[in-house]
N, C-alpha and C. Protein backbone atom coordinates (compact mmCIF):
# COMPACT_ATOMS: atom_id res chain seq x y z
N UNK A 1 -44.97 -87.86 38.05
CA UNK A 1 -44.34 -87.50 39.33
C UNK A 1 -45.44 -87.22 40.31
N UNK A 2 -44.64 -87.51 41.23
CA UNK A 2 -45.79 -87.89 42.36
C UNK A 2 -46.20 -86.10 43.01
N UNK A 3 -46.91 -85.78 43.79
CA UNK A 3 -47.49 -84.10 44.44
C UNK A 3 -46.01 -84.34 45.49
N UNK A 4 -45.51 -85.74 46.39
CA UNK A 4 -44.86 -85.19 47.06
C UNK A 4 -42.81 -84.94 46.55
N UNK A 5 -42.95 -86.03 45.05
CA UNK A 5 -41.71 -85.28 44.19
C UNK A 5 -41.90 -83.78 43.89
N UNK A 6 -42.51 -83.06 43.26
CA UNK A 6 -42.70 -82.10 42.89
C UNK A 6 -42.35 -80.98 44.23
N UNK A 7 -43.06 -81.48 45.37
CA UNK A 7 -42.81 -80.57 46.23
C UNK A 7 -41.08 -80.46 46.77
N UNK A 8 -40.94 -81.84 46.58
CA UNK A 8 -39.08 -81.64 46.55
C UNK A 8 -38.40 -81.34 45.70
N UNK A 9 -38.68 -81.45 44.24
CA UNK A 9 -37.69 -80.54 43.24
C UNK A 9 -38.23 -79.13 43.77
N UNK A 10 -39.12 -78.47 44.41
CA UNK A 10 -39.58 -76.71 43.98
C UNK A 10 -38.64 -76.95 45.59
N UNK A 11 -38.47 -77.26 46.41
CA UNK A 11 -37.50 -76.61 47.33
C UNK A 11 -36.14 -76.82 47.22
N UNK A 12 -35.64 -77.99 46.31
CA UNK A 12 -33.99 -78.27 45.83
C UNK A 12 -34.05 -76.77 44.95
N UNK A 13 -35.13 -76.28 44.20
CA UNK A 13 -35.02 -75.10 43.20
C UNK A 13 -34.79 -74.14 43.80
N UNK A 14 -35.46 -73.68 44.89
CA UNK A 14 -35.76 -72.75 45.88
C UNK A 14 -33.91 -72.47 46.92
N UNK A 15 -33.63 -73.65 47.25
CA UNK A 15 -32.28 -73.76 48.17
C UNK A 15 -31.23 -73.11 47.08
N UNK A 16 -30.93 -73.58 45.49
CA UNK A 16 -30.22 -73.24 44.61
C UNK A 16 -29.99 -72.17 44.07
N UNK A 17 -31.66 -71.46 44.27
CA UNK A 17 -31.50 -70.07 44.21
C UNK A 17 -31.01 -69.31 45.03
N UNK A 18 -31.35 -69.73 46.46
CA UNK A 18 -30.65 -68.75 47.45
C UNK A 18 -29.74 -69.05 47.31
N UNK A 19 -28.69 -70.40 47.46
CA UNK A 19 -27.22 -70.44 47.22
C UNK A 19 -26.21 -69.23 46.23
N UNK A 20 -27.43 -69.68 45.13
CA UNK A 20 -26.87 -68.35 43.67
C UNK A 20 -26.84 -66.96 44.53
N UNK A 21 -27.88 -66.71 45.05
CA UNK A 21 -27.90 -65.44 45.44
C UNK A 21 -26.90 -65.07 45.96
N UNK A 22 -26.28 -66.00 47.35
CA UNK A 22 -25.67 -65.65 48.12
C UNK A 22 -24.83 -65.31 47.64
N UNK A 23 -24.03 -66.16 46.80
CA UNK A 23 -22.70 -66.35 46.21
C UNK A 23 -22.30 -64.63 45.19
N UNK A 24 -23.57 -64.27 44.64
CA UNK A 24 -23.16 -63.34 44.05
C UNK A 24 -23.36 -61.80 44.77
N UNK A 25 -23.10 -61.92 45.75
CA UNK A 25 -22.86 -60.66 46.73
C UNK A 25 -23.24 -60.61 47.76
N UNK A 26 -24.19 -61.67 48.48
CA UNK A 26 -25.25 -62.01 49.35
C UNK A 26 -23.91 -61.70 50.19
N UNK A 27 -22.95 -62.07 50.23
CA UNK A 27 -21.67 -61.77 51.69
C UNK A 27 -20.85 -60.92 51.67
N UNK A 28 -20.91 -59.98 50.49
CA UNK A 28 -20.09 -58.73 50.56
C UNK A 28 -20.37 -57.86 51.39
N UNK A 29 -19.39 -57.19 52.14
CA UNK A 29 -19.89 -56.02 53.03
C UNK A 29 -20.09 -55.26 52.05
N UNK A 30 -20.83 -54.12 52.76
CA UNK A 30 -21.60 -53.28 51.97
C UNK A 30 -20.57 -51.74 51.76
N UNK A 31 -20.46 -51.19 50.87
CA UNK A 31 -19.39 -50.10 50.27
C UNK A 31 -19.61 -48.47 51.02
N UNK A 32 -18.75 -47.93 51.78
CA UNK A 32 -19.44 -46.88 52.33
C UNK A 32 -18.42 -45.62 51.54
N UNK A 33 -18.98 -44.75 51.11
CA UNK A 33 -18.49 -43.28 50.67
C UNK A 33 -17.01 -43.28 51.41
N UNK A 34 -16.32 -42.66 50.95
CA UNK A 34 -15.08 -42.32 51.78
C UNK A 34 -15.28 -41.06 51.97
N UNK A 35 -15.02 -40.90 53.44
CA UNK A 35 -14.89 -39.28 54.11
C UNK A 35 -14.11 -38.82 54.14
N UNK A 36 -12.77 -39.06 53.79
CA UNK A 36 -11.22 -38.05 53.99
C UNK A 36 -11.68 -37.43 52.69
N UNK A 37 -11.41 -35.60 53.07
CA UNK A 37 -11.45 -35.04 51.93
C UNK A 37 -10.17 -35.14 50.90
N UNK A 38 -10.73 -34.74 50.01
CA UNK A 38 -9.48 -34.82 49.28
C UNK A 38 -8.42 -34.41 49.45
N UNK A 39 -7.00 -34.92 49.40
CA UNK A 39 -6.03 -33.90 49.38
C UNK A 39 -6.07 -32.99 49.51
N UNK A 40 -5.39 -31.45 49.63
CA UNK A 40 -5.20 -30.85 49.25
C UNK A 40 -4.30 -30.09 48.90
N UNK A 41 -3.33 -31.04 49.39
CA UNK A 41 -1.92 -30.66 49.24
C UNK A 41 -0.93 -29.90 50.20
N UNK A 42 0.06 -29.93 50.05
CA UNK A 42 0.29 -29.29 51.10
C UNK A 42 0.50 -27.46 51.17
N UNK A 43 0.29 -27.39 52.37
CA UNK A 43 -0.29 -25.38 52.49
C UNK A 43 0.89 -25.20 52.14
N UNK A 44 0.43 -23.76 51.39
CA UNK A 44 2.05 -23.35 51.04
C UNK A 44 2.24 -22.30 52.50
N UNK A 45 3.57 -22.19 52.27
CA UNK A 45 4.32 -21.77 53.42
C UNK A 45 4.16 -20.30 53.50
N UNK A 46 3.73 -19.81 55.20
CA UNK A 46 3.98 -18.61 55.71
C UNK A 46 4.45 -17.48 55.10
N UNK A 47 4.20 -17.03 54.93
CA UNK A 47 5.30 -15.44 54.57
C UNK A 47 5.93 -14.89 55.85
N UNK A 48 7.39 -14.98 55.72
CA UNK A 48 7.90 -14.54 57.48
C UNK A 48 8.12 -13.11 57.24
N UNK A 49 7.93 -12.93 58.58
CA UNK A 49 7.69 -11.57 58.68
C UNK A 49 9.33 -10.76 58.36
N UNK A 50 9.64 -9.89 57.33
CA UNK A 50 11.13 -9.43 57.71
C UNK A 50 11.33 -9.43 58.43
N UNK A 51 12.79 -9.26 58.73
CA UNK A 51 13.62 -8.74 60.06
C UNK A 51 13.94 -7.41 59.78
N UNK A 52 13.94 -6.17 60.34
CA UNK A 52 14.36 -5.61 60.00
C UNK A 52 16.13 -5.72 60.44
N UNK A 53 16.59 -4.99 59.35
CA UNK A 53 18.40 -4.59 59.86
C UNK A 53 18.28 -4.14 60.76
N UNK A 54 19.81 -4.84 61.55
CA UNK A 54 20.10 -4.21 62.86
C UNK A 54 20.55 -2.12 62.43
N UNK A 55 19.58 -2.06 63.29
CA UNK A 55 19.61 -0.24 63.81
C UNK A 55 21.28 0.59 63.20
N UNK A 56 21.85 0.72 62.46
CA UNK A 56 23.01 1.35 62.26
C UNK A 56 23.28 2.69 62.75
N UNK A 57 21.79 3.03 63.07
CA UNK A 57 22.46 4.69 64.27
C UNK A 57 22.28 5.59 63.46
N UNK A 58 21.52 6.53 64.06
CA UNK A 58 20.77 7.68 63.06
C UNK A 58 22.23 8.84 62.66
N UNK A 59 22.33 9.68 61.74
CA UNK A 59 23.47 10.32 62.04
C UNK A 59 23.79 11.33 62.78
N UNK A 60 24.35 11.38 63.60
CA UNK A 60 24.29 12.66 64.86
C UNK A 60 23.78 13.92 64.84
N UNK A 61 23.08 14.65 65.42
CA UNK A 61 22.31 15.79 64.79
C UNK A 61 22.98 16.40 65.50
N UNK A 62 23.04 17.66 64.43
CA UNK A 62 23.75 18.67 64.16
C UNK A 62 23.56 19.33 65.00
N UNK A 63 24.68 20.15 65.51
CA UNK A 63 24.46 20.87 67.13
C UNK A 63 24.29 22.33 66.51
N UNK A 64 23.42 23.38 66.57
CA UNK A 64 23.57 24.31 66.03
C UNK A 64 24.71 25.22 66.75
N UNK A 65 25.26 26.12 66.07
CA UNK A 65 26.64 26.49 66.85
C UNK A 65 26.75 28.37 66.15
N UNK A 66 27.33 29.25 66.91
CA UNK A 66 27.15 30.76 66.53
C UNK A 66 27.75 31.07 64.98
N UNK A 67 27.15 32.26 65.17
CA UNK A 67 27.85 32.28 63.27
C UNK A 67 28.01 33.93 63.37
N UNK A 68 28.39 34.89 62.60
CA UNK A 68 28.57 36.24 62.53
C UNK A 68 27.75 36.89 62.21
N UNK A 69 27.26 37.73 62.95
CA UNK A 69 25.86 38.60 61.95
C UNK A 69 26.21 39.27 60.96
N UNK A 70 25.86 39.13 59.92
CA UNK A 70 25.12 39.46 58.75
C UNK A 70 25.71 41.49 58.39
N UNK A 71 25.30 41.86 57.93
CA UNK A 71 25.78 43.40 57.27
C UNK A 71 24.89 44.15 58.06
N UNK A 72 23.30 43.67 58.01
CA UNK A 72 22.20 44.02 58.28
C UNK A 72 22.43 43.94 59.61
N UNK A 73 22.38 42.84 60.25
CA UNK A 73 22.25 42.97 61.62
C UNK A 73 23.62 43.68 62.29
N UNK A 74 24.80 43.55 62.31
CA UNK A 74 26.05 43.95 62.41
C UNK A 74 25.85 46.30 62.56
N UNK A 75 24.91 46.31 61.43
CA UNK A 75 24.51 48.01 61.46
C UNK A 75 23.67 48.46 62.60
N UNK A 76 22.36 47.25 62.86
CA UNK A 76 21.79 47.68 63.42
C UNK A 76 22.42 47.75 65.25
N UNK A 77 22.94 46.58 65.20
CA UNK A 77 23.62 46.27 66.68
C UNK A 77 24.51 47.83 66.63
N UNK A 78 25.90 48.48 66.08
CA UNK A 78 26.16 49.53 66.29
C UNK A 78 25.34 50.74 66.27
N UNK A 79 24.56 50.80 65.73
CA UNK A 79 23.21 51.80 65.73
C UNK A 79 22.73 51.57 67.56
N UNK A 80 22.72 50.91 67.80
CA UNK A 80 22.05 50.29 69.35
C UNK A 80 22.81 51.06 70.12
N UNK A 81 24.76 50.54 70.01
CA UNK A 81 25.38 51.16 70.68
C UNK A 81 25.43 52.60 70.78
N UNK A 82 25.56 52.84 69.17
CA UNK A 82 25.51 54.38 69.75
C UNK A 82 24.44 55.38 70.41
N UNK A 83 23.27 54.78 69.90
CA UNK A 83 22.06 55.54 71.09
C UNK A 83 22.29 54.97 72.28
N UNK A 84 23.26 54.41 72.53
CA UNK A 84 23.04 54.06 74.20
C UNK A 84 24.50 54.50 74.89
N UNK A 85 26.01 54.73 74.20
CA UNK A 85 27.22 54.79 74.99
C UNK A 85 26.78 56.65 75.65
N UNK A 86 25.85 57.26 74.85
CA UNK A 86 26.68 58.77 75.82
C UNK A 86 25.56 58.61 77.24
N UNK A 87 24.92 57.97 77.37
CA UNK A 87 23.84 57.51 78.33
C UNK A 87 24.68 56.72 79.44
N UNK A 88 25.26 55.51 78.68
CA UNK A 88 25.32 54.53 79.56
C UNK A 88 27.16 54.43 79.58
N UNK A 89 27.72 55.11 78.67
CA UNK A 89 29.40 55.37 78.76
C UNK A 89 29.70 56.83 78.53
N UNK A 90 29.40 57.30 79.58
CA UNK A 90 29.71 58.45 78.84
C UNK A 90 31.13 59.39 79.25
N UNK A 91 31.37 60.43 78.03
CA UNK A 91 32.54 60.26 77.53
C UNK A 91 34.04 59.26 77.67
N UNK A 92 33.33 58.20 77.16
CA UNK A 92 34.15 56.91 76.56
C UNK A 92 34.57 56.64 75.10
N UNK A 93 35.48 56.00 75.08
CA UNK A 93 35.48 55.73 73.60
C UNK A 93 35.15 54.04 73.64
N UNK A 94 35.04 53.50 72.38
CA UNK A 94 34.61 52.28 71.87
C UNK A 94 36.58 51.66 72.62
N UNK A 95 36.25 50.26 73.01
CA UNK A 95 37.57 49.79 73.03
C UNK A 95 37.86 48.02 72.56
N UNK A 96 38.65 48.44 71.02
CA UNK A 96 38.03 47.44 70.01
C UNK A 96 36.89 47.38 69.52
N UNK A 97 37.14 45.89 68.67
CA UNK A 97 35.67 45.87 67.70
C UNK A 97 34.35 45.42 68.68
N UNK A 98 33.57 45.44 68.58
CA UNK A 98 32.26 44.98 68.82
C UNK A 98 32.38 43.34 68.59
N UNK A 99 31.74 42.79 69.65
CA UNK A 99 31.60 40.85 68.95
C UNK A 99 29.56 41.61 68.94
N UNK A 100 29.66 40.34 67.81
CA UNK A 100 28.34 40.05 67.11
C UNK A 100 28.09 38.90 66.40
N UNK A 101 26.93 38.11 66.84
CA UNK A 101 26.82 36.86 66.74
C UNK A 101 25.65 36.38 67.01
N UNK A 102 25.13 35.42 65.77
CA UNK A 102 23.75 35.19 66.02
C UNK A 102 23.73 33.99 66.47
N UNK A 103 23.21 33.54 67.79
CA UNK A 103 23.84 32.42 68.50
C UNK A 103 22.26 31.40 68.92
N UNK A 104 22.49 29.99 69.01
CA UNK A 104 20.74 29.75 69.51
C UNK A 104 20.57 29.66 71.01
N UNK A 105 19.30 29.74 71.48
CA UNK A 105 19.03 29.82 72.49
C UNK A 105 19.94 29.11 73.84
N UNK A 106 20.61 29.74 74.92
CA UNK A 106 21.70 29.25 75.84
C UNK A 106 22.86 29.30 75.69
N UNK A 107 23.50 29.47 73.95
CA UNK A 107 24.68 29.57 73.80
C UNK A 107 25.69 30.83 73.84
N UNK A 108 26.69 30.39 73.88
CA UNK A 108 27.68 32.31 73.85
C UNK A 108 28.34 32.49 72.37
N UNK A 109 28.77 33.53 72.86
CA UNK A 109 29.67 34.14 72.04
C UNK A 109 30.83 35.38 72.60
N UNK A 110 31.98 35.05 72.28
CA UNK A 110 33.06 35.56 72.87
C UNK A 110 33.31 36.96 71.52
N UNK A 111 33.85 38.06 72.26
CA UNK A 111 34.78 39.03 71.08
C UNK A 111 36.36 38.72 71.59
N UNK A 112 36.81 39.62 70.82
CA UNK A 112 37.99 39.89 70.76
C UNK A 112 38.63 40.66 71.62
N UNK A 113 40.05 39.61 72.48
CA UNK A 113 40.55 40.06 73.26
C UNK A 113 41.26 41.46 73.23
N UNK A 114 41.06 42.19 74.96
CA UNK A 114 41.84 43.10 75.02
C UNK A 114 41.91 43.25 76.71
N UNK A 115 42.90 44.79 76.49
CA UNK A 115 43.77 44.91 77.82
C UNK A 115 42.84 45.59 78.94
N UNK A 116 43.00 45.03 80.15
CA UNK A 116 42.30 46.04 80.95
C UNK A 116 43.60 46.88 81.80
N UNK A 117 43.53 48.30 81.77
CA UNK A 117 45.00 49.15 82.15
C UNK A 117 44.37 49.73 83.72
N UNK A 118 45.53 49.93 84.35
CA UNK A 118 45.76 50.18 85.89
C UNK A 118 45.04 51.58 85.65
N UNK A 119 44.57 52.67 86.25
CA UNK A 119 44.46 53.60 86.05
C UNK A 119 43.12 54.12 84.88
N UNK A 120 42.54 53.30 84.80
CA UNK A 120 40.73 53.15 83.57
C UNK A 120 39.87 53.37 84.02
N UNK A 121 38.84 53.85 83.32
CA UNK A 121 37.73 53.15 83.63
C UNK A 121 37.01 52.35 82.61
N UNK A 122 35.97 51.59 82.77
CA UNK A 122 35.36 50.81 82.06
C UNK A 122 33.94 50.50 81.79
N UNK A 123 33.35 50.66 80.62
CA UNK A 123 31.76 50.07 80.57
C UNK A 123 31.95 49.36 79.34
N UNK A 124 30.63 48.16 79.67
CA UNK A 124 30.30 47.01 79.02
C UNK A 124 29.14 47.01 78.38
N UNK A 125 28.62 46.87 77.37
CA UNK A 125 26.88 46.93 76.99
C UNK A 125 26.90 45.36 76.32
N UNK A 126 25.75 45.00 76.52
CA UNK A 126 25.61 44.08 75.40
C UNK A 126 24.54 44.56 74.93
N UNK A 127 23.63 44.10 73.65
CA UNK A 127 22.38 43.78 73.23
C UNK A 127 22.07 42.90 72.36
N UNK A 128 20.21 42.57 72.14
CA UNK A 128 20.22 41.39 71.47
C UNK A 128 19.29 42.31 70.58
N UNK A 129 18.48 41.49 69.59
CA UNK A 129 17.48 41.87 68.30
C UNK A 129 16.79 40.98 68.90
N UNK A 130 15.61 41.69 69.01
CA UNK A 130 14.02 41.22 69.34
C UNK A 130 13.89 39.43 69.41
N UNK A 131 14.39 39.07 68.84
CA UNK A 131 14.53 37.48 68.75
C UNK A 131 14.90 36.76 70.02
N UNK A 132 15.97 37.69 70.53
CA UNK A 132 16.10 37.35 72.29
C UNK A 132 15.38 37.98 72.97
N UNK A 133 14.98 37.35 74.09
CA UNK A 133 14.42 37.90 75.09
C UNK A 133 15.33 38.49 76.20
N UNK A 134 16.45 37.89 76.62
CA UNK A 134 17.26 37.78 77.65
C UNK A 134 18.33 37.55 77.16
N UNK A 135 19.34 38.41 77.85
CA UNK A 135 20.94 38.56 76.91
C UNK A 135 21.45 38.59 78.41
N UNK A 136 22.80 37.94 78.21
CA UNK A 136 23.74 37.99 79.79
C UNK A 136 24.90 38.34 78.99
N UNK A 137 25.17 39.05 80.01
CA UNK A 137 27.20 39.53 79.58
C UNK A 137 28.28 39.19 80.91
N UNK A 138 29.08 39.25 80.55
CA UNK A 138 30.02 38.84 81.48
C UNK A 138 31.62 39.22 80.88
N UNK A 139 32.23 39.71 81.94
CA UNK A 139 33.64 39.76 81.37
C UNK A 139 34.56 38.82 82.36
N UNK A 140 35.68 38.32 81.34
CA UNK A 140 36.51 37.19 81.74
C UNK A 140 37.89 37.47 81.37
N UNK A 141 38.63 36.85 82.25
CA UNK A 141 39.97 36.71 81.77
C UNK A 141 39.99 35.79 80.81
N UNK A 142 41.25 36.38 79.94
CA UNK A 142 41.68 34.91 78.75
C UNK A 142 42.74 34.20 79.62
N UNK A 143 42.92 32.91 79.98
CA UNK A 143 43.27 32.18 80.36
C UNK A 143 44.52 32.07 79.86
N UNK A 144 44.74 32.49 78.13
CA UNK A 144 45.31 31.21 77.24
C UNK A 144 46.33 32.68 76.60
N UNK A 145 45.83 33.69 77.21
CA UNK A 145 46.76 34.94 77.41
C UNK A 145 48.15 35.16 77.30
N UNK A 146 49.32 35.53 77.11
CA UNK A 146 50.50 35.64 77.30
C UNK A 146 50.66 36.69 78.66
N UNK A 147 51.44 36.16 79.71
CA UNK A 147 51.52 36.59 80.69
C UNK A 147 50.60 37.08 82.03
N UNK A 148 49.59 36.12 81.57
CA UNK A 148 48.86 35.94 82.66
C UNK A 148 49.23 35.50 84.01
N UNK A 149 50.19 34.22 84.00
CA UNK A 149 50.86 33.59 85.04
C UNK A 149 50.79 35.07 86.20
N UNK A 150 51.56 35.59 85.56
CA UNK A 150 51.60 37.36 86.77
C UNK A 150 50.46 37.68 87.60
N UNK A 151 49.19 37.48 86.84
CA UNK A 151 48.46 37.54 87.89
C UNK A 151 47.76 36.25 88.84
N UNK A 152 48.74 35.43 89.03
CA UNK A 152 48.19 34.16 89.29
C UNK A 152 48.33 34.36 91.11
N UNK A 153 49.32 35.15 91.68
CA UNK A 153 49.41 35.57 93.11
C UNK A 153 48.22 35.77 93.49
N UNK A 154 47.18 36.67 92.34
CA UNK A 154 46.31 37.63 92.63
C UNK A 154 45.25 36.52 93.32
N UNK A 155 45.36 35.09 92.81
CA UNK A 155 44.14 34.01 93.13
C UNK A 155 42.57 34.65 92.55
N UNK A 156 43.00 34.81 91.13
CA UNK A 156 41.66 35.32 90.81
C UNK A 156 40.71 34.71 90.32
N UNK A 157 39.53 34.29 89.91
CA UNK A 157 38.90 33.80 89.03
C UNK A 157 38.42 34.05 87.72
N UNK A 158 37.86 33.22 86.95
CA UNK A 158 38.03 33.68 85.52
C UNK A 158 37.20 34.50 85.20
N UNK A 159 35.86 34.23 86.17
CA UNK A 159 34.87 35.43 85.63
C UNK A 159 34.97 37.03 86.39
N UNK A 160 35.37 38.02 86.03
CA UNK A 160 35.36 38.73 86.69
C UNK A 160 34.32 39.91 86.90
N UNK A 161 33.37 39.90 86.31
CA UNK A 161 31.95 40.42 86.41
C UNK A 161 31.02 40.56 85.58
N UNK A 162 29.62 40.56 86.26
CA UNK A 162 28.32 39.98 85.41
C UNK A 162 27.42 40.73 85.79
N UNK A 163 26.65 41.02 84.75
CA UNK A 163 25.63 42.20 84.40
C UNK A 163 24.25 41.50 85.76
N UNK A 164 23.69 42.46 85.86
CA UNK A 164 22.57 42.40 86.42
C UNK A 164 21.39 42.71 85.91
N UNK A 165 21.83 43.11 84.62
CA UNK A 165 20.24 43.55 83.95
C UNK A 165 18.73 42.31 83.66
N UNK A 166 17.93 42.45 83.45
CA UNK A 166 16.99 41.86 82.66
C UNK A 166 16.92 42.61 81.16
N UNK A 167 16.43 41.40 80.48
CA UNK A 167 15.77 41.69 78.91
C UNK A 167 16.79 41.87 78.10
N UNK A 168 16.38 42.62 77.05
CA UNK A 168 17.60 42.49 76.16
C UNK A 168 18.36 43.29 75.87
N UNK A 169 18.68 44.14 76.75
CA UNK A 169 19.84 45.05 77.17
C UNK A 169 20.59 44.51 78.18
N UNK A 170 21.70 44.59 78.26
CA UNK A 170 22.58 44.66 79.45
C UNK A 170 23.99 44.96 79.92
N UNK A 171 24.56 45.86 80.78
CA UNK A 171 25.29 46.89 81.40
C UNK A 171 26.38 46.11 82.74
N UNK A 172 27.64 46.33 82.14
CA UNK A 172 28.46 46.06 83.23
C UNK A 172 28.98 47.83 83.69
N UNK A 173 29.24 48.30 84.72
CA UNK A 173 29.79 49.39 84.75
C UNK A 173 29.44 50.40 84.36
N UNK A 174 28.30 50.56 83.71
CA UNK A 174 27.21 51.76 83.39
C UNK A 174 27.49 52.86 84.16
N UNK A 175 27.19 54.07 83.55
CA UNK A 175 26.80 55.19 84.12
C UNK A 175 28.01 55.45 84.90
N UNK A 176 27.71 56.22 86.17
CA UNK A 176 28.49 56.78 86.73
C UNK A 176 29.56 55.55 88.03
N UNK A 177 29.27 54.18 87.39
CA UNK A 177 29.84 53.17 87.85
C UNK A 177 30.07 52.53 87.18
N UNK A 178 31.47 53.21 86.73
CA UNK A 178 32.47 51.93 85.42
C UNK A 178 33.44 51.12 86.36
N UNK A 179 33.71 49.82 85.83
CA UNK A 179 34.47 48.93 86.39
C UNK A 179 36.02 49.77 86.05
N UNK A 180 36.39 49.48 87.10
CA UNK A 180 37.67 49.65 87.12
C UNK A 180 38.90 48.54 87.26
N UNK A 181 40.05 48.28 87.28
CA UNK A 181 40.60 47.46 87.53
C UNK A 181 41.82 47.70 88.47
N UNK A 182 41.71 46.83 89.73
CA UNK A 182 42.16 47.37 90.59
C UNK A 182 43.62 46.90 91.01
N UNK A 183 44.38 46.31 90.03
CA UNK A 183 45.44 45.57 90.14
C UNK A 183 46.67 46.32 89.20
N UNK A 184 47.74 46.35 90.14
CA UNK A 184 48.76 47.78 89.01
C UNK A 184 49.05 47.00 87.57
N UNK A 185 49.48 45.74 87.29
CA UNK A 185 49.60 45.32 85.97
C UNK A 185 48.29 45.02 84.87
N UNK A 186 48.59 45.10 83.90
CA UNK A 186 47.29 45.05 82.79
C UNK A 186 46.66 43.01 82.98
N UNK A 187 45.74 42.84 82.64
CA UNK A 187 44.88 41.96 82.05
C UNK A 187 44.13 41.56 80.85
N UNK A 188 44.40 40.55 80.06
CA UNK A 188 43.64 40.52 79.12
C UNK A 188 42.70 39.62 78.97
N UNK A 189 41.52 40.50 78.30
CA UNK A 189 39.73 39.58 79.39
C UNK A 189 39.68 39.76 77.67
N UNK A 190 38.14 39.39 77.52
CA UNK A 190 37.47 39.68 76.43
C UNK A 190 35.72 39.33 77.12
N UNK A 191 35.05 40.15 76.48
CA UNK A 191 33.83 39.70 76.81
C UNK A 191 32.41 38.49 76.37
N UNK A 192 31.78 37.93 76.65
CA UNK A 192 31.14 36.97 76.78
C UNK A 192 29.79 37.48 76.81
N UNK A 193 28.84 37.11 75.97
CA UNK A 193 27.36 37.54 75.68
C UNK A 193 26.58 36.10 75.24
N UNK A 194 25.56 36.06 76.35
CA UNK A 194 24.64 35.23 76.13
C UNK A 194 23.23 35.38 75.51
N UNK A 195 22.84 34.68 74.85
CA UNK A 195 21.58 34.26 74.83
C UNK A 195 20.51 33.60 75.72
N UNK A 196 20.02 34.41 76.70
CA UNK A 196 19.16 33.33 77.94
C UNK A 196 18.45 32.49 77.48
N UNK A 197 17.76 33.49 76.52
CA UNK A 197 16.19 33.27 76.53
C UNK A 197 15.68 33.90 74.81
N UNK A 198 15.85 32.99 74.00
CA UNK A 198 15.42 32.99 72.26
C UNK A 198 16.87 32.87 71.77
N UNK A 199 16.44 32.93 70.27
CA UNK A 199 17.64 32.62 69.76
C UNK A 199 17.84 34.00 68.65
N UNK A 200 18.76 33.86 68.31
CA UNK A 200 19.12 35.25 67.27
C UNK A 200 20.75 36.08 67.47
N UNK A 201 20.55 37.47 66.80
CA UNK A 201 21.81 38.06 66.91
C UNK A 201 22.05 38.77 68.34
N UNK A 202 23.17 38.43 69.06
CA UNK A 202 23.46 39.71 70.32
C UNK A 202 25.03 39.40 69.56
N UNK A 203 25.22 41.23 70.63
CA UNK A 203 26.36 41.78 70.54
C UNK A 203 26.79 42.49 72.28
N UNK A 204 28.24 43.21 71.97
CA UNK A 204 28.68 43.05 72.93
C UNK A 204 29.55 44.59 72.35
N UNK A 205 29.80 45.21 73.11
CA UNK A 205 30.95 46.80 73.33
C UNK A 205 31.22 47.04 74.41
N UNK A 206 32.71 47.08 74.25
CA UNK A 206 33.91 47.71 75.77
C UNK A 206 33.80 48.91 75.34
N UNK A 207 33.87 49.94 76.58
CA UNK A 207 34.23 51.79 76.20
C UNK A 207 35.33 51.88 77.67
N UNK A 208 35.95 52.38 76.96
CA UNK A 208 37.14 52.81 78.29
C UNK A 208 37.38 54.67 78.35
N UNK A 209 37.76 54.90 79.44
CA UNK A 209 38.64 56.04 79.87
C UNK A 209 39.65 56.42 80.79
N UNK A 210 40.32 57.52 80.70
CA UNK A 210 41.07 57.52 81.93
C UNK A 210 40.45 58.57 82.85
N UNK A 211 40.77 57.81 83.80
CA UNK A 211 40.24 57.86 85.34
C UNK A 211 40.42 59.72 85.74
């Protein structure tokens, strides 16, 4: 074989190889990593926040309301009165029971009705136990009375008089100025004792005489 055969089989050799080459990947694109991470499934779900229940309404609070004093306090309140009626009623007698009542701060307490007579006179005390500061009294007609209507000409009102004291004493008709009642038929009032100012036991005493 001739130098210039030889030089043509080594480039037919040469072309066949690159052909081979090509063929066995020479035209594949080239493989790139995949970037989506993996799965991960799907998130699990929120925790929702409760609801709370609709509001059903707290249960009404308790209104505090008067109650009767006690043995203890009940002694000491007449103990009160009597160091104070030959002072502040004097020669009077008690007329009816005493009201006594440990009441909270602003609220009353009523005693037990009685008559006011044409021809009387009249004193009122109240007092409280240290727990009050300020005690009010007041005397009233009972409204709810039998035969009140009678004095309905009179155009009266229900309250018919109120202490002027401070602290925790206090005096309708005291001393040498007892209420009187100035209308010829009787009335039946009962008296009314406040609590201004603290809370605790007050009481209340009518003393009458004749005029």
């Amino acid at each position: 074989m001739t130098v210039t055969g030889r030089s043509l089989g080594s480039a037919m050799l040469l072309a066949l190889a690159a052909a081979a080459a090509l063929g066995c990947g020479g035209g594949k694109e080239p493989e790139f990593a995949d970037d989506t991470p993996p799965d991960a499934g799907t998130p699990p779900p929120q925790p929702t926040a409760s609801v709370p229940p609709p509001d059903a309404g707290l249960p009404p609070a308790t209104v505090p309301t008067a109650a009767p004093c006690d043995g203890v306090q009940s002694l000491a309140m007449t103990t009160m009165f009597q160091g104070r009626a030959p002072g502040e009623a004097p020669r009077m007698q008690p007329e009816g029971a005493p009201v006594c009542n440990v009441v909270p701060e602003g609220q009353t307490a009523s005693g037990q009705t009685f008559m006011l007579q044409p021809g009387h006179c009249y004193t009122f005390l109240a007092q409280a136990l240290p727990t009050v500061t300020e005690v009010d009294l007041q005397l009233e007609l009972d409204l709810n009375a039998g035969g009140q209507p009678a004095l309905a000409a009179f155009n009266l009102k229900p309250v018919l008089a109120v202490d002027s004291d401070t602290g925790p004493t206090a005096a309708i008709g005291a001393k040498q100025s007892c209420y009187q009642w100035p209308f010829p038929i009787p009335a039946t009032v009962k008296l009314v004792v406040k609590a201004r100012t603290g809370s605790g036991p007050v009481a209340a005493q009518a003393y009458s005489r004749k005029k």
